[in-house]
C-alpha atoms as a PDB file:
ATOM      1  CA  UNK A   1      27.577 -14.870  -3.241  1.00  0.00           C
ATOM      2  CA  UNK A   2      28.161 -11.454  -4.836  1.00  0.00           C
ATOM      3  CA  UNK A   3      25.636  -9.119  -6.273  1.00  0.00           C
ATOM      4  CA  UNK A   4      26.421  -8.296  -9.993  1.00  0.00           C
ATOM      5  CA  UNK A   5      26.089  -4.685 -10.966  1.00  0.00           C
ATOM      6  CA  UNK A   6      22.215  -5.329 -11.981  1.00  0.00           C
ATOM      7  CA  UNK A   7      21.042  -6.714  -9.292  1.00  0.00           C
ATOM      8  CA  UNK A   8      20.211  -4.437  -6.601  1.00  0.00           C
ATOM      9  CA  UNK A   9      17.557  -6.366  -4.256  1.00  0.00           C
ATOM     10  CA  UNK A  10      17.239  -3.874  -1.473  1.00  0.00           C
ATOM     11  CA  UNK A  11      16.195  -1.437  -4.580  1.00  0.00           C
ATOM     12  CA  UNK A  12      13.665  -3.831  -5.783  1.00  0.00           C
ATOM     13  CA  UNK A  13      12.472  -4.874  -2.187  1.00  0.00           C
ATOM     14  CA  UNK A  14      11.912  -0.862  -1.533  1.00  0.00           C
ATOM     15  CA  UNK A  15      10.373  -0.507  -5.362  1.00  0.00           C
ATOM     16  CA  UNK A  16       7.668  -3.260  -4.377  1.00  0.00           C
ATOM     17  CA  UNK A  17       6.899  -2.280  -1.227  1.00  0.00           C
ATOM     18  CA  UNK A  18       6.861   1.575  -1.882  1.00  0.00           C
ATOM     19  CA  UNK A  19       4.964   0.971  -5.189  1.00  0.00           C
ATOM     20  CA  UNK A  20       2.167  -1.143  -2.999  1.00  0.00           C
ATOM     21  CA  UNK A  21       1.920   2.346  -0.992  1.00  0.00           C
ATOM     22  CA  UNK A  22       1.888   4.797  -3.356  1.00  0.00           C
ATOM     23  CA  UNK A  23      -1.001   2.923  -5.425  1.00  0.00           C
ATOM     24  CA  UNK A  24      -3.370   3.973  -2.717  1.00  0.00           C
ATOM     25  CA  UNK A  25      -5.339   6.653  -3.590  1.00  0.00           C
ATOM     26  CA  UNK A  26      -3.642  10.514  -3.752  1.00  0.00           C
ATOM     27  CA  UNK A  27      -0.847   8.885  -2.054  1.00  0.00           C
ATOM     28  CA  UNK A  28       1.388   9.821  -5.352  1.00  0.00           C
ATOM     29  CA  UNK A  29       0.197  13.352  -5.659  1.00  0.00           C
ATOM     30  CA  UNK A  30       1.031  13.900  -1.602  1.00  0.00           C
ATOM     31  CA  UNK A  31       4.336  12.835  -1.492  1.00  0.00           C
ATOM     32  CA  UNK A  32       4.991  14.746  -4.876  1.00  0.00           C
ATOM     33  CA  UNK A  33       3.271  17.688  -3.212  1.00  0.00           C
ATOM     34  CA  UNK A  34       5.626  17.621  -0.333  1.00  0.00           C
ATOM     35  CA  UNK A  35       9.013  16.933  -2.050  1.00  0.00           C
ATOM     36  CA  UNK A  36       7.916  19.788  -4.052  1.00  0.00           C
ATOM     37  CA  UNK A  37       7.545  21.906  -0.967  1.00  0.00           C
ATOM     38  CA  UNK A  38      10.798  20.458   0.872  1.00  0.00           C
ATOM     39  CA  UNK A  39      13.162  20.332  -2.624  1.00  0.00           C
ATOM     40  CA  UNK A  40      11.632  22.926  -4.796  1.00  0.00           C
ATOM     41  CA  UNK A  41       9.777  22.240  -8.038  1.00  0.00           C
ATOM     42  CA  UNK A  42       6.668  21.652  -9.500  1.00  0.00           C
ATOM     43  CA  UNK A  43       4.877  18.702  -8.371  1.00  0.00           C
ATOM     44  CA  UNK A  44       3.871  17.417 -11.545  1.00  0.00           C
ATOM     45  CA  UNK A  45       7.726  17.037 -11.956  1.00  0.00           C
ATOM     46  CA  UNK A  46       7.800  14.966  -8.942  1.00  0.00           C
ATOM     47  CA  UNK A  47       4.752  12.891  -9.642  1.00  0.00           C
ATOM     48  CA  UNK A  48       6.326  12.157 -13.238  1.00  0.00           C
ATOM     49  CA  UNK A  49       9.640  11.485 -11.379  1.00  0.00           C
ATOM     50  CA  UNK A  50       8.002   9.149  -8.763  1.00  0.00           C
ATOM     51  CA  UNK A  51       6.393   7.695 -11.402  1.00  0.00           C
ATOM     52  CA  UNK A  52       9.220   6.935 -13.210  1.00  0.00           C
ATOM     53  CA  UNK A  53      11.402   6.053 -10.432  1.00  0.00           C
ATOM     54  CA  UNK A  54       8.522   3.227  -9.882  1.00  0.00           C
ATOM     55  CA  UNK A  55       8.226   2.298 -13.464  1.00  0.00           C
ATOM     56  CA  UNK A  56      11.799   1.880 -13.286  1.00  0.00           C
ATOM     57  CA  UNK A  57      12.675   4.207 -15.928  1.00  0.00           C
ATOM     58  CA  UNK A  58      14.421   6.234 -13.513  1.00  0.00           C
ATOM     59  CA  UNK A  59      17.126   5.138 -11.165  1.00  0.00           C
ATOM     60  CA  UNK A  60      16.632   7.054  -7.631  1.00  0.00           C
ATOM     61  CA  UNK A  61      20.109   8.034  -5.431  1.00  0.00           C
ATOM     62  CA  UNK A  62      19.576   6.857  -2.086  1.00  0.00           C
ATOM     63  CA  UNK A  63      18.577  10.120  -0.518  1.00  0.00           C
ATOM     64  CA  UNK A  64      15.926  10.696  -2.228  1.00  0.00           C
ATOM     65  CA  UNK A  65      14.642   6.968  -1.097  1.00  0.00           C
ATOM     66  CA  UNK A  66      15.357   7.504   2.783  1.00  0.00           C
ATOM     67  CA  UNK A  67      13.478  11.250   1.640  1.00  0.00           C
ATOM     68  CA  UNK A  68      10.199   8.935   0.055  1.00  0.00           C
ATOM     69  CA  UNK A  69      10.728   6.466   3.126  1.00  0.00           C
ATOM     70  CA  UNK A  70      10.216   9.084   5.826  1.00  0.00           C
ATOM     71  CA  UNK A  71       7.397  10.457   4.205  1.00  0.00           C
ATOM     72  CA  UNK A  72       5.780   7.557   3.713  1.00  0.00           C
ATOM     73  CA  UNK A  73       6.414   6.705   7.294  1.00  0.00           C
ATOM     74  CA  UNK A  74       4.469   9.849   8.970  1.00  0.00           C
ATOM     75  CA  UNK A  75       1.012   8.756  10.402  1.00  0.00           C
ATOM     76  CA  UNK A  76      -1.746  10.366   8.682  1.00  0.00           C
ATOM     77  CA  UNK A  77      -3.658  12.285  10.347  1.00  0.00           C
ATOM     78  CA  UNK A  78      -7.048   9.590   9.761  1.00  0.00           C
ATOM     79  CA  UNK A  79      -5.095   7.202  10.778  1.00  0.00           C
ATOM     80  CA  UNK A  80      -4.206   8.358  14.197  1.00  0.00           C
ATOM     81  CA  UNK A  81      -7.454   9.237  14.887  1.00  0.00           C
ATOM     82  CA  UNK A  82      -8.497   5.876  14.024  1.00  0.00           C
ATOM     83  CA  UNK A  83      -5.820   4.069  16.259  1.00  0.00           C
ATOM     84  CA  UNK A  84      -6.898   6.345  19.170  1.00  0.00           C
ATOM     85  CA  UNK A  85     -10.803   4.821  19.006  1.00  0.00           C
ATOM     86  CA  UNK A  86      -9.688   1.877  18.606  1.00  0.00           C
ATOM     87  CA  UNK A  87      -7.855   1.898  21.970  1.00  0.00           C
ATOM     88  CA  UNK A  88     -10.492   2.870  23.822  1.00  0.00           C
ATOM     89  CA  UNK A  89     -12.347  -0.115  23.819  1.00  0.00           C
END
């Protein structure tokens, strides 16, 4: 079975999933903040991007969503603290 020209499922698979993450709370604005800082820009041009990118208004090239992907992938800080508690008992 072939996948015609638009149908891209890993794209939607990573929209869905990335979209669930990005809904939490300031989650947009940091990983605009810090594309800004590693790319260059404002970061209200990367939260509009983002935004678009998840709206689907905007088709991403794959760097920038292994870029998202590792970003989204680093540990906050809250949350490590919170796994290392939760070890100790």
């Amino acid at each position: 079975m072939s996948v015609g020209p638009n149908q891209k499922p890993f794209l939607e698979a990573w929209l869905k999933r990335t979209g669930r993450e990005l809904a939490l709370s300031g989650k947009l604005s940091e990983v605009a903040l810090i594309l800004s800082t590693q790319q260059g820009g404002e970061m209200k041009s990367w939260r509009s991007k983002l935004q678009g990118i998840l709206s689907k208004e905007i088709e991403p090239d794959f760097e920038l969503l292994t870029q998202i992907d590792s970003i989204l992938a680093k540990p906050s800080k809250g949350h490590s603290e919170q796994s290392t508690d939760a070890e100790l008992f």
